[in-house]
Structures are given as structure tokens and as C-alpha cells.
Protein backbone atom coordinates (compact mmCIF):
# COMPACT_ATOMS: atom_id res chain seq x y z
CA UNK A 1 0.00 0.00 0.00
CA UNK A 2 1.56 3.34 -0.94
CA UNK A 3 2.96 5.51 1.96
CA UNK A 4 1.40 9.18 2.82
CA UNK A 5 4.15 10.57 0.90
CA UNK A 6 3.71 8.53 -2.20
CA UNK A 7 0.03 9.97 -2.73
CA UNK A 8 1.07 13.20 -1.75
CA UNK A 9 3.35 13.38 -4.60
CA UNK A 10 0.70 11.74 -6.39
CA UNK A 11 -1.68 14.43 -5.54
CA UNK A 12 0.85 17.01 -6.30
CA UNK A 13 1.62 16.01 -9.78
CA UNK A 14 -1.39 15.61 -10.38
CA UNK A 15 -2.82 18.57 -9.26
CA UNK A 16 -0.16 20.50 -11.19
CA UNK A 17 -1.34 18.76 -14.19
CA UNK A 18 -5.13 18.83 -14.19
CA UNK A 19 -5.64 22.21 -11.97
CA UNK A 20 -7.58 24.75 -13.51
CA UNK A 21 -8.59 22.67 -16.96
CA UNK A 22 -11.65 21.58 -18.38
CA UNK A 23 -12.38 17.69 -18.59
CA UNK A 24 -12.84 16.77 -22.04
CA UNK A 25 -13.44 13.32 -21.46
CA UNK A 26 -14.03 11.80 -17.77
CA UNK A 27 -14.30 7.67 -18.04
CA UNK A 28 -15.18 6.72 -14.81
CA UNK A 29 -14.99 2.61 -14.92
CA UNK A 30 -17.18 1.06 -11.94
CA UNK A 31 -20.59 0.09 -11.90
CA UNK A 32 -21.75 3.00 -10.12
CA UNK A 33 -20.51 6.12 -11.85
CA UNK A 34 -20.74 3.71 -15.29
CA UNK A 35 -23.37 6.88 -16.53
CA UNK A 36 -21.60 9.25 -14.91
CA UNK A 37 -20.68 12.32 -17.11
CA UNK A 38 -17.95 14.64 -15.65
CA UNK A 39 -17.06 16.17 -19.73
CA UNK A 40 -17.56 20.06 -19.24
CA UNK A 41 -16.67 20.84 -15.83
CA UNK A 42 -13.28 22.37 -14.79
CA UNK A 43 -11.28 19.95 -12.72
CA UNK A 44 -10.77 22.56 -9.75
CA UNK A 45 -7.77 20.83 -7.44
CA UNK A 46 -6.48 17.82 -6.54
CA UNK A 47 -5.62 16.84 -3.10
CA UNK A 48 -4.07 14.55 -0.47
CA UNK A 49 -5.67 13.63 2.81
CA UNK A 50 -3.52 10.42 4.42
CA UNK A 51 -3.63 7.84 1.16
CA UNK A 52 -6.98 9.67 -0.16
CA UNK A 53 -7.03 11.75 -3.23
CA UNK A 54 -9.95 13.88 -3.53
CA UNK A 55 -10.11 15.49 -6.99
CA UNK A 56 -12.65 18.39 -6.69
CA UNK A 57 -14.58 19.06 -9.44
CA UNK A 58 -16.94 22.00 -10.77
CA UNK A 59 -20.36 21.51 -9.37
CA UNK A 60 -19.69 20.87 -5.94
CA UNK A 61 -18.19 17.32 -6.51
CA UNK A 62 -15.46 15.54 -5.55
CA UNK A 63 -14.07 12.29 -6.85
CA UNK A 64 -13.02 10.18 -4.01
CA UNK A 65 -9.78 7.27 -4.70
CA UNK A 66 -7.63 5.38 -2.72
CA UNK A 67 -4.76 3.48 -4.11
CA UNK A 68 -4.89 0.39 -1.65
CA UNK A 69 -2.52 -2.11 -1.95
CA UNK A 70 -1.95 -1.65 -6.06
CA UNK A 71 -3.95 1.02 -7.36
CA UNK A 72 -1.71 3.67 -9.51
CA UNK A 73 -2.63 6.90 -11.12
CA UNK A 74 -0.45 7.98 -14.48
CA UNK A 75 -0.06 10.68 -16.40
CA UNK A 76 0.06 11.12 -20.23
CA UNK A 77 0.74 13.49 -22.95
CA UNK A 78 -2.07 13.25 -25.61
CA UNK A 79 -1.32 10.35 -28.22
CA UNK A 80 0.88 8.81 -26.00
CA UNK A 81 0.97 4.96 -25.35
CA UNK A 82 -0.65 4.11 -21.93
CA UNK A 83 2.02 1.44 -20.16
CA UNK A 84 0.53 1.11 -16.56
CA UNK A 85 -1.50 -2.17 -17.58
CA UNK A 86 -4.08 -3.71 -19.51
CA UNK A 87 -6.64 -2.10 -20.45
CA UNK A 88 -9.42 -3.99 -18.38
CA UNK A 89 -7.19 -2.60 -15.13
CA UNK A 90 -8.28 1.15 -16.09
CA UNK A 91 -10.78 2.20 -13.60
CA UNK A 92 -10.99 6.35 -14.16
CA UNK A 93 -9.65 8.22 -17.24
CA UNK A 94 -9.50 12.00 -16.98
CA UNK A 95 -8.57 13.74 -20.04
CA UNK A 96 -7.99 17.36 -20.75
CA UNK A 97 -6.13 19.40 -23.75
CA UNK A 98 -2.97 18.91 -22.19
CA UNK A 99 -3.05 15.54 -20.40
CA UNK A 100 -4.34 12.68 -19.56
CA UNK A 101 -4.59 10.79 -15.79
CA UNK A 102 -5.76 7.12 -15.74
CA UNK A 103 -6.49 5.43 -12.75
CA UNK A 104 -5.02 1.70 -12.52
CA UNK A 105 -6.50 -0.96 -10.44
CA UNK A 106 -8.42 1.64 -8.00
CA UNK A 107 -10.23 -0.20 -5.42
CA UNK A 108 -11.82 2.81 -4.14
CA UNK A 109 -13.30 5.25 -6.50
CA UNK A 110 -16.70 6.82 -5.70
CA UNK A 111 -18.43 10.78 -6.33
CA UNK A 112 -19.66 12.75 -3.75
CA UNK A 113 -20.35 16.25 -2.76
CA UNK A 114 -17.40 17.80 -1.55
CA UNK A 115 -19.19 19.18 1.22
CA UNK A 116 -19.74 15.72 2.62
CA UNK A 117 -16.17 14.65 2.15
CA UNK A 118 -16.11 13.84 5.89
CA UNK A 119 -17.93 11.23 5.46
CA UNK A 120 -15.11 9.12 3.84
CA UNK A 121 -12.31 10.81 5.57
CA UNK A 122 -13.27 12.54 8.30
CA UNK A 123 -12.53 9.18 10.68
CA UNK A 124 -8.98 10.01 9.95
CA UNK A 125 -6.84 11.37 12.76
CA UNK A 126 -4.03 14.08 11.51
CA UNK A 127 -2.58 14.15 8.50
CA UNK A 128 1.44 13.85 8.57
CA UNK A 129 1.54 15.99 5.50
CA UNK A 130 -0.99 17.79 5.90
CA UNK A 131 -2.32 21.31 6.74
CA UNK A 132 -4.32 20.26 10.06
CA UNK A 133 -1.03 18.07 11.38
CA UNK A 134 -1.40 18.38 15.34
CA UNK A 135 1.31 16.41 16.95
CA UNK A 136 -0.64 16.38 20.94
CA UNK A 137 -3.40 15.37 19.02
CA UNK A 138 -1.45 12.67 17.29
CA UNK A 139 -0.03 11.20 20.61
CA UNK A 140 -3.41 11.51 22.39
CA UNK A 141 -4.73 9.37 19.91
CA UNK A 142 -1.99 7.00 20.28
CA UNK A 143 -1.89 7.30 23.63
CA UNK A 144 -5.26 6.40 24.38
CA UNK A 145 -4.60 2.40 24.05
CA UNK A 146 -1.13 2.03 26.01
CA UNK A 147 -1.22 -1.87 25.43
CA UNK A 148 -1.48 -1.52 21.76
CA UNK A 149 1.25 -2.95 19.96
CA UNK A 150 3.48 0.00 17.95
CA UNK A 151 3.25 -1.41 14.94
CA UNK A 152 -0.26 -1.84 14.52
CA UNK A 153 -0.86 1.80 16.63
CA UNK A 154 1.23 3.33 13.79
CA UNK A 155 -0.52 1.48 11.08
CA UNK A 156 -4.32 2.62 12.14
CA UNK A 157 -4.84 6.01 10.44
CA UNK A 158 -7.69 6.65 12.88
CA UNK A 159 -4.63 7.60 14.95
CA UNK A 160 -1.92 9.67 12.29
CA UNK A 161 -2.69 9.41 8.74
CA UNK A 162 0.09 8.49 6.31
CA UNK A 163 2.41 6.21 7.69
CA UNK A 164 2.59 2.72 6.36
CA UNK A 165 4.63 -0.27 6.67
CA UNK A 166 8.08 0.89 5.62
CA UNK A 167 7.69 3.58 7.92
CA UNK A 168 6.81 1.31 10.88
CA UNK A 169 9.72 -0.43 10.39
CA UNK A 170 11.67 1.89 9.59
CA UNK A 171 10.52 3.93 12.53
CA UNK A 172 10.99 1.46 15.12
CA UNK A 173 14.50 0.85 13.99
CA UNK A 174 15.45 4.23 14.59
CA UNK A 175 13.70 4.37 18.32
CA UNK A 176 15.39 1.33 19.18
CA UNK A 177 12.16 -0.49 19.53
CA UNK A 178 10.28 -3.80 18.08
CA UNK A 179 6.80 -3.06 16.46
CA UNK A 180 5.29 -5.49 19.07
CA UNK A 181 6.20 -2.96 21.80
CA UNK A 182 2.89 -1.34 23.84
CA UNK A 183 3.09 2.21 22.80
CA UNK A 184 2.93 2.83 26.40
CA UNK A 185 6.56 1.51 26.74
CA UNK A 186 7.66 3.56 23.79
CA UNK A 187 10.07 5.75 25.36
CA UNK A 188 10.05 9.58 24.16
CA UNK A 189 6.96 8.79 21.93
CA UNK A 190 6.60 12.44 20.81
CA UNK A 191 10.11 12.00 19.72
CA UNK A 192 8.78 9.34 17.39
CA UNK A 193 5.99 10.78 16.28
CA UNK A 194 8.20 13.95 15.37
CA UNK A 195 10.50 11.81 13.47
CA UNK A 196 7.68 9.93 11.63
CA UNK A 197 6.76 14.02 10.22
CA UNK A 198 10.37 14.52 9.56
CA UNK A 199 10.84 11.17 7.50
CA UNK A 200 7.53 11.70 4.89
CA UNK A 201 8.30 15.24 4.57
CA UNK A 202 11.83 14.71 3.60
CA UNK A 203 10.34 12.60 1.16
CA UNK A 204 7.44 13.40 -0.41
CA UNK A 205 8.85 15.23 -3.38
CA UNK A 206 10.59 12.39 -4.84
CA UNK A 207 9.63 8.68 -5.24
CA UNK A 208 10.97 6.10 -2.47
CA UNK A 209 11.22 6.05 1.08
CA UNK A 210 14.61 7.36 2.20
CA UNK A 211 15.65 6.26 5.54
CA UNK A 212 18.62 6.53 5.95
CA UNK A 213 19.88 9.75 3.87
CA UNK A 214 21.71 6.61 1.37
CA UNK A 215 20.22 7.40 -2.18
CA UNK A 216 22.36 3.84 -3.61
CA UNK A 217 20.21 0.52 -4.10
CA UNK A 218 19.80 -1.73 -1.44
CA UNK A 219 20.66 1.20 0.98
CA UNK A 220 18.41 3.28 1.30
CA UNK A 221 16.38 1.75 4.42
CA UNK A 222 17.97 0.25 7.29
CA UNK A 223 15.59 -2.85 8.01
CA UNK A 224 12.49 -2.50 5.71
CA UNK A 225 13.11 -5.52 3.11
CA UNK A 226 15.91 -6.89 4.07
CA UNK A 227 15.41 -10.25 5.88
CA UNK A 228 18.75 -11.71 6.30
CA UNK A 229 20.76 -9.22 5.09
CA UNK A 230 23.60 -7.86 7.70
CA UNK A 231 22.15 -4.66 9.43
CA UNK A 232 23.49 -1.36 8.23
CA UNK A 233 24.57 -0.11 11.56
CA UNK A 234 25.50 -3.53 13.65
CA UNK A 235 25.70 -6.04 10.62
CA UNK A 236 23.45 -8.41 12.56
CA UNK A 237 20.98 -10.16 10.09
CA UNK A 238 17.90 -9.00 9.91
CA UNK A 239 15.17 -11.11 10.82
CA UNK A 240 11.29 -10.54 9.83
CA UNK A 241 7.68 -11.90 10.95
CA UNK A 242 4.38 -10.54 10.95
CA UNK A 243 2.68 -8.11 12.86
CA UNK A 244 -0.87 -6.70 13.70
CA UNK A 245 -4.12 -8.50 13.47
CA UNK A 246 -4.72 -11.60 11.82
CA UNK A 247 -7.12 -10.35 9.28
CA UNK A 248 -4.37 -7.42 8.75
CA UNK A 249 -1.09 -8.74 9.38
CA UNK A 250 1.96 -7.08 7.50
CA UNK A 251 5.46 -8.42 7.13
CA UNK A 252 7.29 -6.99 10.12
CA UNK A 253 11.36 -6.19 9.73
CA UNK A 254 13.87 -5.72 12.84
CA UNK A 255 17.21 -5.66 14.00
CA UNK A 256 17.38 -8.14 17.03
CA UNK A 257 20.02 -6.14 18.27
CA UNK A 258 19.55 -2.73 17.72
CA UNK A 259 16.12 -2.91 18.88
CA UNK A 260 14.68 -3.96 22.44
CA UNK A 261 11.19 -5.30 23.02
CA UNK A 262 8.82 -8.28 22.15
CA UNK A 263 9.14 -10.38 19.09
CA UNK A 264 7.48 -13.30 18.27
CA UNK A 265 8.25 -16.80 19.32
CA UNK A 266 7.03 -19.61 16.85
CA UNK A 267 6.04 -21.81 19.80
CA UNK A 268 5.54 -20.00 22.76
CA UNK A 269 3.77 -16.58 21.04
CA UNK A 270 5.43 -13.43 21.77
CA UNK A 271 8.14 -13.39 23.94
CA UNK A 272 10.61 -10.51 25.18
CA UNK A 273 14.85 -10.18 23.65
């Protein structure tokens, strides 16, 4: 699933490409908006909210996406050759003089007035990138389930919206801690939180998730994707399991020596290093 920063830069470009112009074609591929006829009305903005995109449109409207685990949005010059899938993946086509956006393999796309955009994002808690960030509010959030296990605190973005699984583990590497932590043993957890602001802003202009300020391949995260691979900073492997709830787990990444806390134990169930 792409990170806060990836649809903010998603949002951005496209934003900067659509702003201002009039849809000249708007293909909107799911059974509900099937009829739906956007051609004619000026595409006003375009913009993030966690991993939402809300493009507001003339009219009072807003078309709602989220990306999920494999939805993509692309951009094209007109004529150009489409090359982010088959054809039957295309779920939204907006089309102006200029360019072109297509929406790949959307799982989320829906119309609604903007004024009741709440309604699909308004159960978020602050946006890391965003104009309403609140850090107390953030940590009260967190806060208010000190058994909850890090990762899975970090991961729910009724708490902070934008951070997803690279940034959990890269996160916990850097505060020393294991995702299976309680946040209430977190130590410094506004230091955290202020790092997990610091981290998506530094890179939401650029694709990736730079950890740790090492631009070359295979270094540019410390644990993130790299089971077995010697640890940047101790050279210990690094080992990987899952974390969160069953019906939600996500590949979890750590350094059993640089970080402290619980980890699991394939026969006993969690255990403490």
C-alpha cells in the first residue's frame, strides 16, 4: 500500500497537471458512476488527505480514490501509449487538452459532494503531511490504548494518517524499539511521532522512502526488506515476521540487536529479547 508521501506526490503532480482545466473526457470505470458524465466541468484541485485523493470538481463534486494495496494513477501526454497495464485494469480516465490521468487498479473510486467529504475521511486522525497536522493530538490518539502494539498503533490512520509499513519499520528501527512494543513503553513517543513528520516530509517530493539519507540501491532503508541481510549499523541479520491482526497482518522487519522489546516466538507466542 503506498505511503502518505507517495500519494502526496501523487496528488501534487497531479494537481499541477489537471488544476484549472476543463475535462474533455471523464471515463469513470465502476458500476456505479458507469453513466456518470464529468465532460464540461473544470477539474478545480487535486488533493491529499492520508492515502486519499480527492479530486474536486466544478459543481460541488469531488471524486473520491484510494490506491490500496496496487492502485496507480499515471499521467500522459495526448497520443501517447498508456504502459501502466491492460486495459481492463483502467478504472478512471481523466482527459484534458494537455493531459491525460488514468487510474489503474483503483479499489476505491466513488463521487460525492465535496461538502460531505467527511464522510469518507473525516474518521482520519491528523494528517502527517498535511495542513491540520497536530502532533498532541497525534499522541493523544496514540496514547489512548497504552497496550497496543506499535506497529499496529502506527498502522491505524484513525490515529496519524500516512504512515505505512516501511515507515513502521523503519521507525521502530530508529527508536530502538520492536513493532510489538505497547506504545505505552515507547520511550520519548513524541520524539517518534516527530521523526515519523520529519521522514515523509523529507520525502514526499521524490519517489521512495529514504531512511537513511543513502540514495544507492539496497541502501536506502535500514531494516524494511531486508530479511537476512547484515544490518546497516551492527551487521546483525535482519530477521522478519508478521505483525498486527490476523485479518491485517503485515510483514514486520527488525534488527534483534539494535532494537529492544517483544518479538514473536514460533512456539511460545510473543516473547521478550
Amino acid at each position: 500500500m503506498p505511503e502518505g508521501d507517495t500519494v502526496w506526490l501523487t496528488a501534487h503532480r497531479l494537481h499541477a497537471a489537471l488544476a484549472g482545466q476543463l475535462l474533455l473526457r471523464a471515463d469513470l470505470r465502476v458500476p456505479k458512476l458507469a453513466t456518470t458524465d464529468l465532460a464540461g466541468r473544470r477539474l478545480l484541485e487535486v488533493v491529499p488527505r492520508g492515502k486519499h485523493l480527492m479530486a474536486r470538481v466544478e459543481g460541488d463534486l469531488t471524486l473520491h480514490s484510494h490506491m490500496q494495496m496496487d492502485g496507480a494513477w499515471h499521467l500522459y501526454a495526448p497520443g501517447e501509449r498508456w504502459r501502466g497495464g491492460p486495459m481492463h485494469q483502467v478504472r478512471a480516465v481523466l482527459e484534458t487538452s494537455a493531459r491525460t490521468a488514468v487510474g489503474y487498479r483503483l479499489p476505491v473510486l466513488a463521487l460525492l459532494p465535496t461538502a460531505e467529504e467527511d464522510s469518507v475521511v473525516g474518521h482520519l486522525g491528523p494528517d502527517l503531511l498535511g495542513p491540520d497536522w497536530d502532533a498532541a493530538r497525534a499522541l493523544e490518539r496514540l496514547a489512548a490504548d497504552p497496550g497496543r502494539p506499535l506497529g499496529e498503533a502506527l498502522l491505524d490512520q484513525r490515529n496519524l494518517a500516512g504512515i505505512g509499513n516501511v515507515y513502521v519499520a523503519e521507525l521502530c528501527f530508529l527508536r530502538g524499539v520492536t513493532p510489538w512494543t505497547p506504545f505505552g513503553e515507547v520511550p520519548a513517543p513524541e520524539k517518534l511521532v516527530a521523526l515519523a513528520r520529519r521522514l515523509l516530509e523529507a520525502n514526499k517530493a521524490r519517489p521512495g522512502h529514504v531512511t537513511t539519507g543513502d540514495t544507492r540501491r539496497g541502501r536506502t532503508n535500514w531494516v524494511y526488506g531486508r530479511e537476512h541481510q547484515p544490518c546497516l549499523r551492527c551487521g546483525t541479520p535482519i530477521r522478519a515476521s508478521e505483525h498486527g491482526t490476523a485479518d491485517r497482518a503485515r510483514v514486520a522487519y527488525w534488527c534483534p540487536r539494535c532494537q529492544r522489546g517483544p518479538v514473536p516466538d514460533p512456539v511460545t507466542g510473543p516473547g521478550t529479547v
